[in-house]
N, C-alpha and C. Protein backbone atom coordinates (compact mmCIF):
# COMPACT_ATOMS: atom_id res chain seq x y z
N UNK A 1 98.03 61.36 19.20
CA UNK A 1 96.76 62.05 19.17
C UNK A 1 96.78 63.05 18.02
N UNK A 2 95.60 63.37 17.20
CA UNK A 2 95.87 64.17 15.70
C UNK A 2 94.60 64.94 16.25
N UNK A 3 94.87 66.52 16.52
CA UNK A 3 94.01 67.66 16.33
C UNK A 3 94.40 68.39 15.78
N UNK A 4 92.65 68.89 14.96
CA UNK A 4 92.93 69.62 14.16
C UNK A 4 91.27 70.32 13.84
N UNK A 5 91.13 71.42 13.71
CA UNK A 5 89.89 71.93 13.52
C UNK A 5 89.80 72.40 12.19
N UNK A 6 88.87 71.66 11.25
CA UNK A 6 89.15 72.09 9.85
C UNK A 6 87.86 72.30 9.26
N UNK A 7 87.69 73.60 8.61
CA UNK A 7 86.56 74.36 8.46
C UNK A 7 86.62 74.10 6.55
N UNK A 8 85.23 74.21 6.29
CA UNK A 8 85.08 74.28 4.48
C UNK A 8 85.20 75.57 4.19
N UNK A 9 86.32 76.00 3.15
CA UNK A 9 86.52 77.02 3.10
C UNK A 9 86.66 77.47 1.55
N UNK A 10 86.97 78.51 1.18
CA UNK A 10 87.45 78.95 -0.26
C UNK A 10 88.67 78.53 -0.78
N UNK A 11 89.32 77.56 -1.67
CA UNK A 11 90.35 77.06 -1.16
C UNK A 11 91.43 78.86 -1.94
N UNK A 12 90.70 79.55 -2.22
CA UNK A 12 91.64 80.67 -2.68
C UNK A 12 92.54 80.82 -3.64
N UNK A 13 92.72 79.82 -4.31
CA UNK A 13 93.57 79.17 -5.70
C UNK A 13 93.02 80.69 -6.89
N UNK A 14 92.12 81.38 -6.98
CA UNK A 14 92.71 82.40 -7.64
C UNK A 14 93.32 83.87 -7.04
N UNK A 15 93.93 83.36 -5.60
CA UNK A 15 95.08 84.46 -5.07
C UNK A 15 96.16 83.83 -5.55
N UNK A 16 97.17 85.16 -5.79
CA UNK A 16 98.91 84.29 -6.05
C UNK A 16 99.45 85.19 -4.67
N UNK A 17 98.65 85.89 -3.99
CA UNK A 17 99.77 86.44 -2.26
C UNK A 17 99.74 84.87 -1.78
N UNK A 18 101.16 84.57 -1.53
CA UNK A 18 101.46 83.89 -0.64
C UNK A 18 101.05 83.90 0.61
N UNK A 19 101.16 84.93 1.23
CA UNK A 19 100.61 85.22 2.36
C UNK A 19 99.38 85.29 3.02
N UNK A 20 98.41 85.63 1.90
CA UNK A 20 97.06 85.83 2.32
C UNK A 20 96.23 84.09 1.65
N UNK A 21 97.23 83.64 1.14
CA UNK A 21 96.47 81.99 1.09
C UNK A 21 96.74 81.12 2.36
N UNK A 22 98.40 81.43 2.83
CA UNK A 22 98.95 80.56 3.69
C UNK A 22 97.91 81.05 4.82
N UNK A 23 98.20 82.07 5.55
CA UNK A 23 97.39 82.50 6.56
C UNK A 23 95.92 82.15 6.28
N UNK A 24 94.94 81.98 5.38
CA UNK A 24 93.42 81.44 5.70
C UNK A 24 93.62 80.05 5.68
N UNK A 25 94.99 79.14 4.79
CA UNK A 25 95.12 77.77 5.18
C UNK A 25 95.15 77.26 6.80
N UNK A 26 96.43 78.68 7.22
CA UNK A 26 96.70 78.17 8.92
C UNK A 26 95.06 78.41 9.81
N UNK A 27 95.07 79.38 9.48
CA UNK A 27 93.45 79.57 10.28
C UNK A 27 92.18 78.57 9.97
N UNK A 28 92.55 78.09 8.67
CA UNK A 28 91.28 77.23 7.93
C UNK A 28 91.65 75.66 8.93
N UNK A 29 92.56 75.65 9.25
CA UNK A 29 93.09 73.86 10.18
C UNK A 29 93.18 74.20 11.54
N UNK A 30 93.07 75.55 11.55
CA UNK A 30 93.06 75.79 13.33
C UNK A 30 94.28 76.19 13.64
N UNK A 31 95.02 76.17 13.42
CA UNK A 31 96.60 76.43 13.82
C UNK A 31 97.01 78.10 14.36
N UNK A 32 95.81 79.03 13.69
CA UNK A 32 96.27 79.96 13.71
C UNK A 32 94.71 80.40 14.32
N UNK A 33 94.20 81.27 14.80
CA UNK A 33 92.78 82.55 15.00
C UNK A 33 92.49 83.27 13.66
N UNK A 34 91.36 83.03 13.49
CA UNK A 34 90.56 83.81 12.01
C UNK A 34 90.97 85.40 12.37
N UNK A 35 91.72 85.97 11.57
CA UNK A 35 92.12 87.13 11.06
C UNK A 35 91.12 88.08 10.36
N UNK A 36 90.71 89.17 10.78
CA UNK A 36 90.65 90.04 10.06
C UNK A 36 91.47 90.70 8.47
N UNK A 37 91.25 90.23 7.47
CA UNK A 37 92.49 90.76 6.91
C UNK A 37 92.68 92.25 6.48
N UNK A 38 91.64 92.77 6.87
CA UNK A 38 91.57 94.34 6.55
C UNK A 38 92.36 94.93 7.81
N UNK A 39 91.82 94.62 8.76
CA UNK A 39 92.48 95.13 9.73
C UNK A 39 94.24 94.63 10.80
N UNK A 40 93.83 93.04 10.80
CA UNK A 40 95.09 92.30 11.78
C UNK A 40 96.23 91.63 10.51
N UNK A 41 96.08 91.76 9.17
CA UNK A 41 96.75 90.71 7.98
C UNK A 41 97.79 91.28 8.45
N UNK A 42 98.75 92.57 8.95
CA UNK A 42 99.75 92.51 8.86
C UNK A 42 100.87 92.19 10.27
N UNK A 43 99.57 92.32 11.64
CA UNK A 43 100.61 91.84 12.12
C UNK A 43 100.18 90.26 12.44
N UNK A 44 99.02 89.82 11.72
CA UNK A 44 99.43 88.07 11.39
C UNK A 44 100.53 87.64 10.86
N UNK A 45 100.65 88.36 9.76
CA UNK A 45 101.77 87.72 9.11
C UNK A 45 103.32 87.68 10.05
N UNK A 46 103.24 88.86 10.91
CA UNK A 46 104.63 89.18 11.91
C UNK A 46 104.73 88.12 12.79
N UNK A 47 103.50 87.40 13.53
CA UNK A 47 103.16 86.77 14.75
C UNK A 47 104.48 85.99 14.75
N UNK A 48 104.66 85.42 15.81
CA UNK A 48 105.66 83.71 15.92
C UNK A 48 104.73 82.79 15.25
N UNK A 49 103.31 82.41 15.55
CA UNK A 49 102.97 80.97 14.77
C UNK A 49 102.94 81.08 13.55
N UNK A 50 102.68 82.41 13.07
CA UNK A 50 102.75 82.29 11.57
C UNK A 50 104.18 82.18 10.68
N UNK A 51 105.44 82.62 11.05
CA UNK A 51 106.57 83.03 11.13
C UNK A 51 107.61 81.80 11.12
N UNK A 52 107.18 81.13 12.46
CA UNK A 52 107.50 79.71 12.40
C UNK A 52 107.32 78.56 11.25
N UNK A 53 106.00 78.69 10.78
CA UNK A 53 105.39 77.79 9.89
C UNK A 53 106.32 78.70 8.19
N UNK A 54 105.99 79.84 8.29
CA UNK A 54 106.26 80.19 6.89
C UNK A 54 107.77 80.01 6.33
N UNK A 55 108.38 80.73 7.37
CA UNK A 55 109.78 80.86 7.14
C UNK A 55 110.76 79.78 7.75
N UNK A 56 110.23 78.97 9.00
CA UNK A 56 110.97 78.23 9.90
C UNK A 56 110.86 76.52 8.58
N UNK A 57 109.58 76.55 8.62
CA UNK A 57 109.15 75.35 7.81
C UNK A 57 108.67 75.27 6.63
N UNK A 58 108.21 76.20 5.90
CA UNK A 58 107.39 75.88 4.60
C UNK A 58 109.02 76.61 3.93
N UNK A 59 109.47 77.79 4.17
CA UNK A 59 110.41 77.71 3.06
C UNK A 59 111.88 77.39 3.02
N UNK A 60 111.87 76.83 4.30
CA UNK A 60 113.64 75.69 4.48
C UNK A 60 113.15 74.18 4.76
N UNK A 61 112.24 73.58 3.81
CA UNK A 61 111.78 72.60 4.05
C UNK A 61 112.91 71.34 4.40
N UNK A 62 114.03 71.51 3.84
CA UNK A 62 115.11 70.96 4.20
C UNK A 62 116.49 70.91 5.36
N UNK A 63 115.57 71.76 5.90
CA UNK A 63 116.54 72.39 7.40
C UNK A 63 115.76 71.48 8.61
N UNK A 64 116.80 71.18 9.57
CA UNK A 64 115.64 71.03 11.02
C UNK A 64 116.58 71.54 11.51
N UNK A 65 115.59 72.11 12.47
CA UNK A 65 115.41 72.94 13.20
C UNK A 65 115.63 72.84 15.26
N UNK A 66 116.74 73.09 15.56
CA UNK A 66 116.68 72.95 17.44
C UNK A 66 115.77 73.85 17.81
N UNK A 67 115.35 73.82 19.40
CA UNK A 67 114.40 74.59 19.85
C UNK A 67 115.12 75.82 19.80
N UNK A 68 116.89 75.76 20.48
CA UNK A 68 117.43 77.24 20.55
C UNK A 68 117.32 77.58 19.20
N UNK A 69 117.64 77.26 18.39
CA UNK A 69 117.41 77.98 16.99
C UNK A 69 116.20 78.55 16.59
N UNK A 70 115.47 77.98 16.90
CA UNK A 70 113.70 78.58 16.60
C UNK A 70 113.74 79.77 17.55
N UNK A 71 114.33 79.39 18.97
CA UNK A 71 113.96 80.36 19.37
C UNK A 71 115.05 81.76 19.65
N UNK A 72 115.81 81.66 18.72
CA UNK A 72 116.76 82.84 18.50
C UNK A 72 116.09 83.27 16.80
N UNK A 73 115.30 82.84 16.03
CA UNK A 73 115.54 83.12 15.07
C UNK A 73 114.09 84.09 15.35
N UNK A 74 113.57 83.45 15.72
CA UNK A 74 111.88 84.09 16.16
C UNK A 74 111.85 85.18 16.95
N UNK A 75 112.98 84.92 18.16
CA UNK A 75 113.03 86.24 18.74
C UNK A 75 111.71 86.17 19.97
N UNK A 76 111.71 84.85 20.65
CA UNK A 76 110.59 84.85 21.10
C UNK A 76 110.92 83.28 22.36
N UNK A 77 109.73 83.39 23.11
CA UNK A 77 110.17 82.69 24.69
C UNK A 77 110.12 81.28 24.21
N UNK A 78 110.84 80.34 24.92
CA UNK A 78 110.46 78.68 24.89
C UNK A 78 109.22 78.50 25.20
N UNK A 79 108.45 79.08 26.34
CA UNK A 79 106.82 78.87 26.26
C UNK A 79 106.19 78.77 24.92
N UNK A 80 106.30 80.56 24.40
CA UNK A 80 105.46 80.09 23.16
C UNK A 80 106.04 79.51 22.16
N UNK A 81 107.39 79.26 21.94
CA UNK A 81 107.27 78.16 20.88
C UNK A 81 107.22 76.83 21.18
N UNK A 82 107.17 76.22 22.57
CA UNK A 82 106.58 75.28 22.74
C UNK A 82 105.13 75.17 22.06
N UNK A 83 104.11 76.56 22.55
CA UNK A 83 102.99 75.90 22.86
C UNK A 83 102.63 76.01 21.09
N UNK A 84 103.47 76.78 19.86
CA UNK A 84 103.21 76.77 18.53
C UNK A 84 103.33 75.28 17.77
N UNK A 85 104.44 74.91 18.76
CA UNK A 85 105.42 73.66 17.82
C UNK A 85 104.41 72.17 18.60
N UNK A 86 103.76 72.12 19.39
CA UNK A 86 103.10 71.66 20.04
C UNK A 86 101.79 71.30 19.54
N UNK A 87 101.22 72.34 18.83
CA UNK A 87 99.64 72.12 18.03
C UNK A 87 100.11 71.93 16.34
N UNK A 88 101.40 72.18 16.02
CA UNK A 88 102.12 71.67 14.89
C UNK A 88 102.32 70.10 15.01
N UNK A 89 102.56 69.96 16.36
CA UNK A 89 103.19 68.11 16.59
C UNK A 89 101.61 67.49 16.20
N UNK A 90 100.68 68.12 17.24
CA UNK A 90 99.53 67.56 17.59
C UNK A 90 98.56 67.30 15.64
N UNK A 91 98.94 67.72 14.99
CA UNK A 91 97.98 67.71 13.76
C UNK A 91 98.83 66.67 13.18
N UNK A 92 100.14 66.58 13.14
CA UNK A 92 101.18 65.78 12.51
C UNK A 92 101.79 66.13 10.74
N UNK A 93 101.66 67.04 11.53
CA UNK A 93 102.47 68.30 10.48
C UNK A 93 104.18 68.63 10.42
N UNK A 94 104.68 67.45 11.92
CA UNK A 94 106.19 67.98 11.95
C UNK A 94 106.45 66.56 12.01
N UNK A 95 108.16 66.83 11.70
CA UNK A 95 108.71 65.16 12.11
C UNK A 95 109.68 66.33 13.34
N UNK A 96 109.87 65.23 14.18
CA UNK A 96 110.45 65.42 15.55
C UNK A 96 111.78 64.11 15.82
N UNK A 97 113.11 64.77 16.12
CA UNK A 97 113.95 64.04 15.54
C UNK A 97 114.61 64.11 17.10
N UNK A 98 115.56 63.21 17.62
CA UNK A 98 116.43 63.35 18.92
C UNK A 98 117.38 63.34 18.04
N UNK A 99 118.49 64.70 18.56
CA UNK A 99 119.85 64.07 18.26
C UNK A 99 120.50 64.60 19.14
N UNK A 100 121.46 63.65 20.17
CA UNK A 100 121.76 63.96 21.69
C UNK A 100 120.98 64.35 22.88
N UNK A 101 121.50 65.22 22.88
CA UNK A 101 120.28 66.04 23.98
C UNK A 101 119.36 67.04 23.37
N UNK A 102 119.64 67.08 22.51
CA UNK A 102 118.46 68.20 21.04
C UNK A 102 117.62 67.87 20.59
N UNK A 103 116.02 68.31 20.32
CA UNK A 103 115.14 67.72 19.49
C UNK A 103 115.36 68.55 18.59
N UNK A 104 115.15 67.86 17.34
CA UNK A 104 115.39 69.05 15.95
C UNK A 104 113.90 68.69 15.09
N UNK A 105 113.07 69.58 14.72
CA UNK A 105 111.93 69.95 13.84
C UNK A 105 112.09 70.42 12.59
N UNK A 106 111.05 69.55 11.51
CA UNK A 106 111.22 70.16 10.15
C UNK A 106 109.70 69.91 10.11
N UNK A 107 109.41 70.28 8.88
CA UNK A 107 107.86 69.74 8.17
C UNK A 107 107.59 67.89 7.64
N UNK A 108 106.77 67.51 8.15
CA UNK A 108 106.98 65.86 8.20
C UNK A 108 107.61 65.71 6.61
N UNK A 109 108.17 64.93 6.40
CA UNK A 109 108.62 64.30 5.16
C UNK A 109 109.80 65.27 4.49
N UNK A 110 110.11 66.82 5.32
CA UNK A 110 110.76 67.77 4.86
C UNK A 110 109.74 68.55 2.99
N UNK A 111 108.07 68.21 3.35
CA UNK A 111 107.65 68.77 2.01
C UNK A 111 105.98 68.83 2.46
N UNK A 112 105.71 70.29 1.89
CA UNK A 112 104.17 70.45 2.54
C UNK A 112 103.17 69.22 2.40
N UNK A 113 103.63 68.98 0.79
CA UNK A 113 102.47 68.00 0.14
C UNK A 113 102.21 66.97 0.34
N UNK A 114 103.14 66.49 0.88
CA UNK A 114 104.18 64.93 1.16
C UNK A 114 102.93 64.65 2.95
N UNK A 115 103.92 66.15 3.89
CA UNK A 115 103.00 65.76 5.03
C UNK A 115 101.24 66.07 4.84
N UNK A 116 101.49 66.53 3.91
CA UNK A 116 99.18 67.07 3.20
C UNK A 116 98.57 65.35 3.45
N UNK A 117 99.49 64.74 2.58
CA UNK A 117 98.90 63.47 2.33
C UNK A 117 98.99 62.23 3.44
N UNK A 118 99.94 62.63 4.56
CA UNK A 118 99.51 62.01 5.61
C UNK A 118 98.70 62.68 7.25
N UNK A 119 98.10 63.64 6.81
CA UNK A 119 97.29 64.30 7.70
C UNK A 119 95.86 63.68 6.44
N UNK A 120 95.59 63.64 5.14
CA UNK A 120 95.24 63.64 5.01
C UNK A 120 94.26 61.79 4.86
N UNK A 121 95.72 60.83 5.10
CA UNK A 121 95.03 59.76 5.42
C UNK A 121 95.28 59.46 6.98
N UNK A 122 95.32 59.99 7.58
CA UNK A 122 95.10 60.13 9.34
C UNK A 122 93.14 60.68 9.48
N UNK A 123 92.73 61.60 8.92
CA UNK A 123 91.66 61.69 8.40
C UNK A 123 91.10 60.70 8.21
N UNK A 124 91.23 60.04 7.21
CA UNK A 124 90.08 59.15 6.33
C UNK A 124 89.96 57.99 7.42
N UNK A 125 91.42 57.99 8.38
CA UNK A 125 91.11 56.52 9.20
C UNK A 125 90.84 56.94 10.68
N UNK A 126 90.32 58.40 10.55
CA UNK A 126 89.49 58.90 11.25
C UNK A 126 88.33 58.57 11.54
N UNK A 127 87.64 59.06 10.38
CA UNK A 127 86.45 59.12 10.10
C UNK A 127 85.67 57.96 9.95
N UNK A 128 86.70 56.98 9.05
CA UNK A 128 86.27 55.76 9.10
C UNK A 128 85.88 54.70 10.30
N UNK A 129 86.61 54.93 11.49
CA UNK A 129 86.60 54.53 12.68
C UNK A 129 85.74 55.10 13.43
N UNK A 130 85.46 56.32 13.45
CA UNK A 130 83.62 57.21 13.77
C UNK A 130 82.83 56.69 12.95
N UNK A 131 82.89 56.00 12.09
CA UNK A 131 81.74 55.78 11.03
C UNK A 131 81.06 54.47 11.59
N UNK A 132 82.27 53.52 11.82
CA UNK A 132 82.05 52.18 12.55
C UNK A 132 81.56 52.38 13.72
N UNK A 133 82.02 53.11 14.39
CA UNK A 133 81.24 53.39 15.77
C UNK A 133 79.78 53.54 16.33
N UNK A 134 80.01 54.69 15.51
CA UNK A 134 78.13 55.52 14.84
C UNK A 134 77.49 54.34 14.83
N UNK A 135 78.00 53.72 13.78
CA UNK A 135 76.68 52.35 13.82
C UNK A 135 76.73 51.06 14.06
N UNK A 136 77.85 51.45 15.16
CA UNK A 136 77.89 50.31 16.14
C UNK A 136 76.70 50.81 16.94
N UNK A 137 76.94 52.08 17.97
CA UNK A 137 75.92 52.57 18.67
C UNK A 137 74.14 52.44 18.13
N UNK A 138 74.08 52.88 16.89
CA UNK A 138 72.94 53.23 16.26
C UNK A 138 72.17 51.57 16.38
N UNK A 139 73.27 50.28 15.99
CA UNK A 139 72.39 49.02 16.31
C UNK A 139 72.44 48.84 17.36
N UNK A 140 73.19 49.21 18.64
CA UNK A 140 73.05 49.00 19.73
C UNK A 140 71.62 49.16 20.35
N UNK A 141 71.57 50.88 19.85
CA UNK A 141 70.26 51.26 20.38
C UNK A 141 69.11 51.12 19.53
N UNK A 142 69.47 50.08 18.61
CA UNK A 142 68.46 49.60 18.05
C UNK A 142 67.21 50.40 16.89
N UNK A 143 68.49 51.28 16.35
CA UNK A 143 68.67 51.98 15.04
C UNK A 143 68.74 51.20 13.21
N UNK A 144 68.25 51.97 12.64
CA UNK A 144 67.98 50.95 11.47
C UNK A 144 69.66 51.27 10.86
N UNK A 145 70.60 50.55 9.89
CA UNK A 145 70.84 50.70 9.12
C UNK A 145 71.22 51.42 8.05
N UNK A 146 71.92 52.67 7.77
CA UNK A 146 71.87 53.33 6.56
C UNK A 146 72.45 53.07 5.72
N UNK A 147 72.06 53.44 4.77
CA UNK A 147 73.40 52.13 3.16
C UNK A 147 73.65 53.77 2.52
């Protein structure tokens, strides 16, 4: 299942804060709650979901990650990094690995851009499959056609 709530946004390309692009990216896909940045930017940036994603995954893209490790490094309960690593699984933003009795987490492909481009054709064969639908229904109910 792929959720994901993704809003048209500024893509922000003339900020160079790391921080204040990543955070309207996480909030711009849903992952994160629209921030205030005058007022909440700094303890967004502190949170676990943001924390997880920045430091756990975007900048050890080559590490995976056990749950105890996430959750000694975060400093924070198995609930919530279940329920972080969970809407991370759900967009398909992570690869999820068994080894023994361990699941270990990285960023799919171990590279932002790499997993960009398969969220981003999970999308297209989204949409495309609503598209067929739409006007399946639309001749059903005996709707004209749109080209």
């Amino acid at each position: 299942m792929f959720e994901m709530n993704i809003k048209i946004v500024d893509p922000m390309l003339h900020d160079n804060n790391i921080d204040s692009v990543l955070l309207n990216f996480l909030n711009s896909i849903g992952y994160m709650p629209r921030v205030d940045p005058q007022r909440d930017f700094r303890r967004a940036i502190k949170s676990v979901p943001y924390r997880l994603f920045k430091e756990c995954f975007l900048l050890r893209p080559d590490r995976e990650w056990s749950v105890e490790e996430l959750i000694a490094y975060l400093n924070t309960t198995r609930t919530t990094l279940y329920r972080h690593l969970n809407k991370l699984k759900s967009m398909d933003i992570l690869d999820e690995r068994q080894e023994g009795m361990n699941k270990l987490y990285r960023l799919k492909y171990g590279n932002l851009e790499r997993a960009w481009v398969f969220v981003e054709a999970n999308v297209k064969l989204a949409m495309e499959n609503y598209r067929k639908m739409v006007e399946h229904i639309s001749n059903l109910a005996g709707g004209e056609k749109v080209e």
